[in-house]
Protein backbone atom coordinates (compact mmCIF):
# COMPACT_ATOMS: atom_id res chain seq x y z
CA UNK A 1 8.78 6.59 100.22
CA UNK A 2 7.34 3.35 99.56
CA UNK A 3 9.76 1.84 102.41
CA UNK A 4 8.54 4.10 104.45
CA UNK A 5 5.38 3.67 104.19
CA UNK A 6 5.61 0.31 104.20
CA UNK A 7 8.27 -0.43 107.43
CA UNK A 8 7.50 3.01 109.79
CA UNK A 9 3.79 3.67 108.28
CA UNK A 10 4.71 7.14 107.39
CA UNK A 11 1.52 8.74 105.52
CA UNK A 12 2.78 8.99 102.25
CA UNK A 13 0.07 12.24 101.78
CA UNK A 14 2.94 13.82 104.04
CA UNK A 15 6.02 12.50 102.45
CA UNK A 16 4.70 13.75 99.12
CA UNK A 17 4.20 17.47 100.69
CA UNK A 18 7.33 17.41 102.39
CA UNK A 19 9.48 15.87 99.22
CA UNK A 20 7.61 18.08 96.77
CA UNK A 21 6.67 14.98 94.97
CA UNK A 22 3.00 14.96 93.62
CA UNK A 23 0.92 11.94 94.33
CA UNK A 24 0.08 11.28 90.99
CA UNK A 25 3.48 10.98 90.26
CA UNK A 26 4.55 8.87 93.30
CA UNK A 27 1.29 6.03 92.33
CA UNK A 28 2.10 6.24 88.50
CA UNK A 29 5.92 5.36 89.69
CA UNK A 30 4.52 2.61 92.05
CA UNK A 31 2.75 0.85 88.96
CA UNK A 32 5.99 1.12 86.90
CA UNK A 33 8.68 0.95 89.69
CA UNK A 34 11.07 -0.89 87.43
CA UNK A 35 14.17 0.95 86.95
CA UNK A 36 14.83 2.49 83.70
CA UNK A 37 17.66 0.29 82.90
CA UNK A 38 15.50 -2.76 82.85
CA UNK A 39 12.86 -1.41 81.28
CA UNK A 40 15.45 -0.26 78.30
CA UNK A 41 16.44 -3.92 78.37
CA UNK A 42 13.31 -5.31 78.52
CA UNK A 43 12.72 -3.37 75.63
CA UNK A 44 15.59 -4.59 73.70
CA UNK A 45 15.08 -7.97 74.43
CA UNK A 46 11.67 -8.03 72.58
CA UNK A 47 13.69 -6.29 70.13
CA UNK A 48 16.60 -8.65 69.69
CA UNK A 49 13.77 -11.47 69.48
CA UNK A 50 12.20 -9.54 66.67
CA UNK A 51 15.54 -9.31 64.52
CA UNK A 52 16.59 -12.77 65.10
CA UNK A 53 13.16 -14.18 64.10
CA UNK A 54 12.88 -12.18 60.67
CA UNK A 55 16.66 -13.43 60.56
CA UNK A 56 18.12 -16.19 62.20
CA UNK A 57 21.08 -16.05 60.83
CA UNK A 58 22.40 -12.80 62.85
CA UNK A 59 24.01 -12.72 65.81
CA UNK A 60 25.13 -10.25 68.31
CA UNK A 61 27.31 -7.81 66.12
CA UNK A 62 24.28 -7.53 63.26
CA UNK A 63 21.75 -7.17 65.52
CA UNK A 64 23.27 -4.55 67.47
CA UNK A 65 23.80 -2.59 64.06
CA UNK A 66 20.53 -2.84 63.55
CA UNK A 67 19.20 -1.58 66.84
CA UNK A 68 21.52 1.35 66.30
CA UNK A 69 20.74 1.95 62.40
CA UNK A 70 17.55 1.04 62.07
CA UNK A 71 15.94 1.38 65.38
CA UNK A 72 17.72 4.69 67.20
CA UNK A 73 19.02 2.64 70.40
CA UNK A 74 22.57 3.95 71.31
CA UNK A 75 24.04 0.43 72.73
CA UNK A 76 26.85 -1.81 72.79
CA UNK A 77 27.92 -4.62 71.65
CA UNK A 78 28.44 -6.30 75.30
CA UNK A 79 24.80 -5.49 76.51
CA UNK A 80 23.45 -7.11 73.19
CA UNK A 81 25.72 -10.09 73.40
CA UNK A 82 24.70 -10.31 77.28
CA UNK A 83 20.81 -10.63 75.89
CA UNK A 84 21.10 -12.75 72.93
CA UNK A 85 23.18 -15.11 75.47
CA UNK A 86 19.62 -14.72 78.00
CA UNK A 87 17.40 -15.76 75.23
CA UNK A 88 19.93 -18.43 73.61
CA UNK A 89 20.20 -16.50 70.15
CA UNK A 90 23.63 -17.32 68.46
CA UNK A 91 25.12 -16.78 64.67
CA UNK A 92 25.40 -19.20 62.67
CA UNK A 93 28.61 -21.40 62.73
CA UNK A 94 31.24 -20.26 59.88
CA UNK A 95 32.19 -23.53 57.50
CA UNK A 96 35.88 -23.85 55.38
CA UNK A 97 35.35 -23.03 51.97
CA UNK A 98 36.00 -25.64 48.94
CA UNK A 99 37.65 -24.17 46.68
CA UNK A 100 36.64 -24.48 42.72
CA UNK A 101 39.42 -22.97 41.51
CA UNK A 102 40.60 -24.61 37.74
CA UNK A 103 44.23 -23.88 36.76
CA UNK A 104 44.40 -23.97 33.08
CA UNK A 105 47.10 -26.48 31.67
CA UNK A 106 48.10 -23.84 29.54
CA UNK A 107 47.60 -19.91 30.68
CA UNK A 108 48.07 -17.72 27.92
CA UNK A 109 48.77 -15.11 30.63
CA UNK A 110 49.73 -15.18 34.14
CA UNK A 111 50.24 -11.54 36.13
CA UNK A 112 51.90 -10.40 39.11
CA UNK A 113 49.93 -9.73 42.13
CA UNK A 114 50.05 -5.96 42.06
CA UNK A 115 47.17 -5.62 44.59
CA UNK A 116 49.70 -7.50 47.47
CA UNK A 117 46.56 -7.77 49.80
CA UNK A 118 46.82 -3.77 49.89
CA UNK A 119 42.81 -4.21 50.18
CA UNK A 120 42.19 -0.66 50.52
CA UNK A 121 40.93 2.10 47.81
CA UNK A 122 40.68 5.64 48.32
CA UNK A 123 37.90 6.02 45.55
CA UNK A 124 35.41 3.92 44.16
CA UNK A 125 36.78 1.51 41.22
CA UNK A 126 40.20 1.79 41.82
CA UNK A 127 40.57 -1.61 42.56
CA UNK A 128 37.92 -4.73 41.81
CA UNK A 129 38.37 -8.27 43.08
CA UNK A 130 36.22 -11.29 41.16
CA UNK A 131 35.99 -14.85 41.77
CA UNK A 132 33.61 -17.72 41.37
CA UNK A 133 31.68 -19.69 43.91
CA UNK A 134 29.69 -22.91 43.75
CA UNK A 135 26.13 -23.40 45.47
CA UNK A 136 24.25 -27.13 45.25
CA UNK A 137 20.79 -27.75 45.15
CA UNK A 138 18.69 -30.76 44.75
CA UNK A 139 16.77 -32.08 42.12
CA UNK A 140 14.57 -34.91 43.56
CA UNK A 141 17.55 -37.80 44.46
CA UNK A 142 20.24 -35.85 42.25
CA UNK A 143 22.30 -32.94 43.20
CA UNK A 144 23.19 -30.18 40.82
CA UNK A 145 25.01 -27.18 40.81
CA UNK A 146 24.81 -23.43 39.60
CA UNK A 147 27.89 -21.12 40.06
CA UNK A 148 27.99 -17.36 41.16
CA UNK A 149 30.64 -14.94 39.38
CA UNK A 150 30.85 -11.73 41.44
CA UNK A 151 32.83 -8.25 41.42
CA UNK A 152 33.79 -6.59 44.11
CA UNK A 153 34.71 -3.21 44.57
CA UNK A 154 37.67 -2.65 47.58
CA UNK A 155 36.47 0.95 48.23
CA UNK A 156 32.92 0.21 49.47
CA UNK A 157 32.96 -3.49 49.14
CA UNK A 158 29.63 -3.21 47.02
CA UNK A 159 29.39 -5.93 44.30
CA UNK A 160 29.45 -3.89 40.77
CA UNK A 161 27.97 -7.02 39.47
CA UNK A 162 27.26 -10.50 39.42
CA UNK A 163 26.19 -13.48 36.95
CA UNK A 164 24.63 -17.20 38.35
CA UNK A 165 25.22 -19.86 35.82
CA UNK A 166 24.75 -23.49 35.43
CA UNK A 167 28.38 -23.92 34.23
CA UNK A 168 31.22 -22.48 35.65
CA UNK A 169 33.26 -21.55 32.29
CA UNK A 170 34.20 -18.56 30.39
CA UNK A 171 31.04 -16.95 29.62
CA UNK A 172 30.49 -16.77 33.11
CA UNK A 173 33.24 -14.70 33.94
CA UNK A 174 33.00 -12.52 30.57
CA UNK A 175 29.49 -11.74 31.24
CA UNK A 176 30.20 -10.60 34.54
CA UNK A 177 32.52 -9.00 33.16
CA UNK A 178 30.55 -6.97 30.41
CA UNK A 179 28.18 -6.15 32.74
CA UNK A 180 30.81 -4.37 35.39
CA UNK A 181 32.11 -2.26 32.45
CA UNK A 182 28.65 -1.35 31.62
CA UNK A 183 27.64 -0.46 34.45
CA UNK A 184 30.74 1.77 35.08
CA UNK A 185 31.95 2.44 31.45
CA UNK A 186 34.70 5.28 32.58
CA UNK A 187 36.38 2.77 35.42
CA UNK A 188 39.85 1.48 35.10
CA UNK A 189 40.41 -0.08 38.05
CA UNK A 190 43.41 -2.57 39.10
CA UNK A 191 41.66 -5.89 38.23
CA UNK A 192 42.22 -8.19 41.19
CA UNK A 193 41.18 -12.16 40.33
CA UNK A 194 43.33 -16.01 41.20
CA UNK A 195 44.34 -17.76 38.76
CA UNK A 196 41.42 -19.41 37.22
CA UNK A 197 41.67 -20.57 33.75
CA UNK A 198 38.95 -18.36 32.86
CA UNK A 199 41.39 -15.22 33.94
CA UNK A 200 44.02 -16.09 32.56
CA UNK A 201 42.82 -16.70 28.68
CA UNK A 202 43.71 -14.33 25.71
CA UNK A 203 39.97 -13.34 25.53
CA UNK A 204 39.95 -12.14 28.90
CA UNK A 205 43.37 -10.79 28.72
CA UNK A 206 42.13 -8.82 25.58
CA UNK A 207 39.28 -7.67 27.05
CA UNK A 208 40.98 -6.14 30.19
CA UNK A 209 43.40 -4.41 27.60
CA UNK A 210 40.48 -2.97 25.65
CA UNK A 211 38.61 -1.41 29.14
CA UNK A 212 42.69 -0.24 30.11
CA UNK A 213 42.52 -2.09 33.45
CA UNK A 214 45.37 -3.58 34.76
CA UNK A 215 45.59 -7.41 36.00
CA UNK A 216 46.81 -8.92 39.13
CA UNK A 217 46.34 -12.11 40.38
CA UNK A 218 47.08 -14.15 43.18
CA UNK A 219 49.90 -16.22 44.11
CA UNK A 220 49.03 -20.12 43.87
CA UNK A 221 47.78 -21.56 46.66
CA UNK A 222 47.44 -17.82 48.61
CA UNK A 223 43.68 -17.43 49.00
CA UNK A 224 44.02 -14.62 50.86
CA UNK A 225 45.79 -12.78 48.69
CA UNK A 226 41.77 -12.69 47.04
CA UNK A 227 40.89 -12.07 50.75
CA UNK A 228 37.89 -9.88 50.44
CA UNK A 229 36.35 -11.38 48.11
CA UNK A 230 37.03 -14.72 49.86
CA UNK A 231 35.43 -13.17 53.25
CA UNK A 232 32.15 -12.13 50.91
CA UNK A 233 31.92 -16.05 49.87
CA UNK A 234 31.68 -16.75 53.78
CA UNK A 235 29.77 -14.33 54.25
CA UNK A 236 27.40 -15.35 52.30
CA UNK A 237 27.01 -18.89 52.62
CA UNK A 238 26.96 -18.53 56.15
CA UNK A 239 24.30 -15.83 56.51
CA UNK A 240 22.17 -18.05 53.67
CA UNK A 241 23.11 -20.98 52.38
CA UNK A 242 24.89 -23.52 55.26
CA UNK A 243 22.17 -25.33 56.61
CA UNK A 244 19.10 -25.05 54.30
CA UNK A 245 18.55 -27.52 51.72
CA UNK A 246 17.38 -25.96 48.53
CA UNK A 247 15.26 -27.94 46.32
CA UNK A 248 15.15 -25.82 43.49
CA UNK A 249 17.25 -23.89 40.93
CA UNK A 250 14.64 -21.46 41.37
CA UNK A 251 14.67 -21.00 45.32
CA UNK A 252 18.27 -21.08 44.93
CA UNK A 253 18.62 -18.36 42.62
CA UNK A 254 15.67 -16.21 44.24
CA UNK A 255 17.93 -16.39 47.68
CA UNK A 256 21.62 -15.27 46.06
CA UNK A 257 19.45 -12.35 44.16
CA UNK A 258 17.81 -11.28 46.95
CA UNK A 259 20.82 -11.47 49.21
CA UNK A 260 23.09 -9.25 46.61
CA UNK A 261 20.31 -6.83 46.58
CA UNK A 262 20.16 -6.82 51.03
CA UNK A 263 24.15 -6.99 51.01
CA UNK A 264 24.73 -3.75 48.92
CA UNK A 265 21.50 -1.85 50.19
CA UNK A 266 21.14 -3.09 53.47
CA UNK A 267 23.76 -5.04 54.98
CA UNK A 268 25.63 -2.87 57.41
CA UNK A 269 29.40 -3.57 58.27
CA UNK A 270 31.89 -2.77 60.54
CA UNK A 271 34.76 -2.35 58.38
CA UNK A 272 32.07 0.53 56.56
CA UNK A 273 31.91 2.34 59.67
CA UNK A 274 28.48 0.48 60.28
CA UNK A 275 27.15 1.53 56.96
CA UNK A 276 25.66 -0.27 53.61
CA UNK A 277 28.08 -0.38 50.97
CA UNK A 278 26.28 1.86 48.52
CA UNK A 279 25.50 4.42 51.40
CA UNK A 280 29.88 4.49 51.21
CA UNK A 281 30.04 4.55 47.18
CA UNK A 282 27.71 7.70 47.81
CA UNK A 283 29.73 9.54 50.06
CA UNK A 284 32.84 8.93 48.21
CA UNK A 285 31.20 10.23 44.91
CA UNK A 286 29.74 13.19 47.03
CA UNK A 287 33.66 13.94 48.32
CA UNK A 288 35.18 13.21 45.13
């Protein structure tokens, strides 16, 4: 109609009569002639801007889960990817991971690795992987250090627990430790870690004995047989840590706090069937 009007001059009182279009529809159209696919886009654009700015660290993949979890918008990952490319948003570059890993000179007990990257669990606390990562922050001139102990659980990859301390040594691990079997007192789950000399010490031997868990641990110089937990590290760091300077013990510790909190709550994941991992630890307990 508007081509019409516009080349052959056609009254468009006439086209409207003879289309059975109503000319408040036809001038409310003209205003907003876009089509409805770039309107949807521009839509999602302002969108994808929004995400990114509250979170820099996302890229395509996370803020497509988003629009679909949090926001209703049925899309896919090649539309979002085709807008965060238009605006220049990009994730965050991964980095290799140092290992801290200490051998002890003398293990009072090394096990086989039962778990043989079988990272899969029907149920929740059937299987837990732990390790310990390091995080630097600054002190004026003079960097220092504070280490994170974590558990993971392979069902629905929530973290049953963490500690941060300022020494990565036994305590560390035993605390985190204590406060995974308090939190889930009846669990007696394979018990997944490398081959740290905090693992493999007669306390912590004794103490896996006394909650009936079994141990396996990985093969040396296999990282990924600890591959989940590995992939949480990265995960981490890269969302978080890589690229800020903390200057703090506090800020540093008010980030990995809050982040546990986000990742088990709010962090949606592929591998979860885009969902948190407590939203899965629910609806295995619900099917149990």
């Amino acid at each position: 109609m508007k081509e019409l009007h516009a080349i052959k001059g056609y009254p468009i009182h006439t086209m409207c009569i003879l289309l059975h279009v109503t000319r408040s529809a036809y001038y409310r159209w003209l205003k907003n002639s876009k089509l409805p696919e770039v309107v949807l886009n521009e839509q999602l654009a302002d969108l994808v801007r929004y995400i990114y700015e509250a979170d820099k660290d996302k890229g395509y993949r996370r803020i497509c889960e988003d629009l679909v979890n949090d926001y209703g918008y049925h899309v896919n990952d090649k539309r979002i990817l085709r807008i965060c490319r238009k605006l220049q948003i990009q994730s965050t570059i991964k980095h290799s991971r140092n290992s801290i890993t200490r051998a002890s000179k003398n293990p009072y007990h090394i096990a086989k690795n039962y778990l043989n990257r079988k990272f899969y669990a029907d149920q929740p606390n059937q299987k837990w992987l732990t390790d310990v990562s390091e995080f630097k922050y600054y002190n004026g001139s003079e960097v220092r250090k504070i280490y994170l102990s974590a558990i993971l659980d392979l069902a629905d990859r929530r973290i049953v627990s963490f500690v941060i301390g300022d020494r990565n040594d036994n305590k560390l691990v035993f605390d985190t430790f204590d406060q995974a079997v308090k939190a889930e007192p009846k669990a007696h789950p394979l018990f997944h870690s490398d081959r740290g000399f905090q693992y493999t010490s007669k306390v912590f031997c004794t103490k896996l004995k006394k909650a009936k868990m079994k141990q396996s641990m990985s093969r040396v110089a296999h990282c990924i047989d600890n591959g989940p937990m590995e992939g949480f590290w990265g995960m981490l760091k890269r969302e978080k840590y890589y690229r800020r300077k903390f200057i703090s013990r506090e800020s540093l510790v008010e980030m990995i706090e809050k982040y546990m909190n986000y990742y088990n709550n709010g962090r949606y994941q592929r591998c979860l069937k885009s969902k948190t991992p407590l939203q899965i630890h629910q609806e295995l307990l619900r099917a149990a």
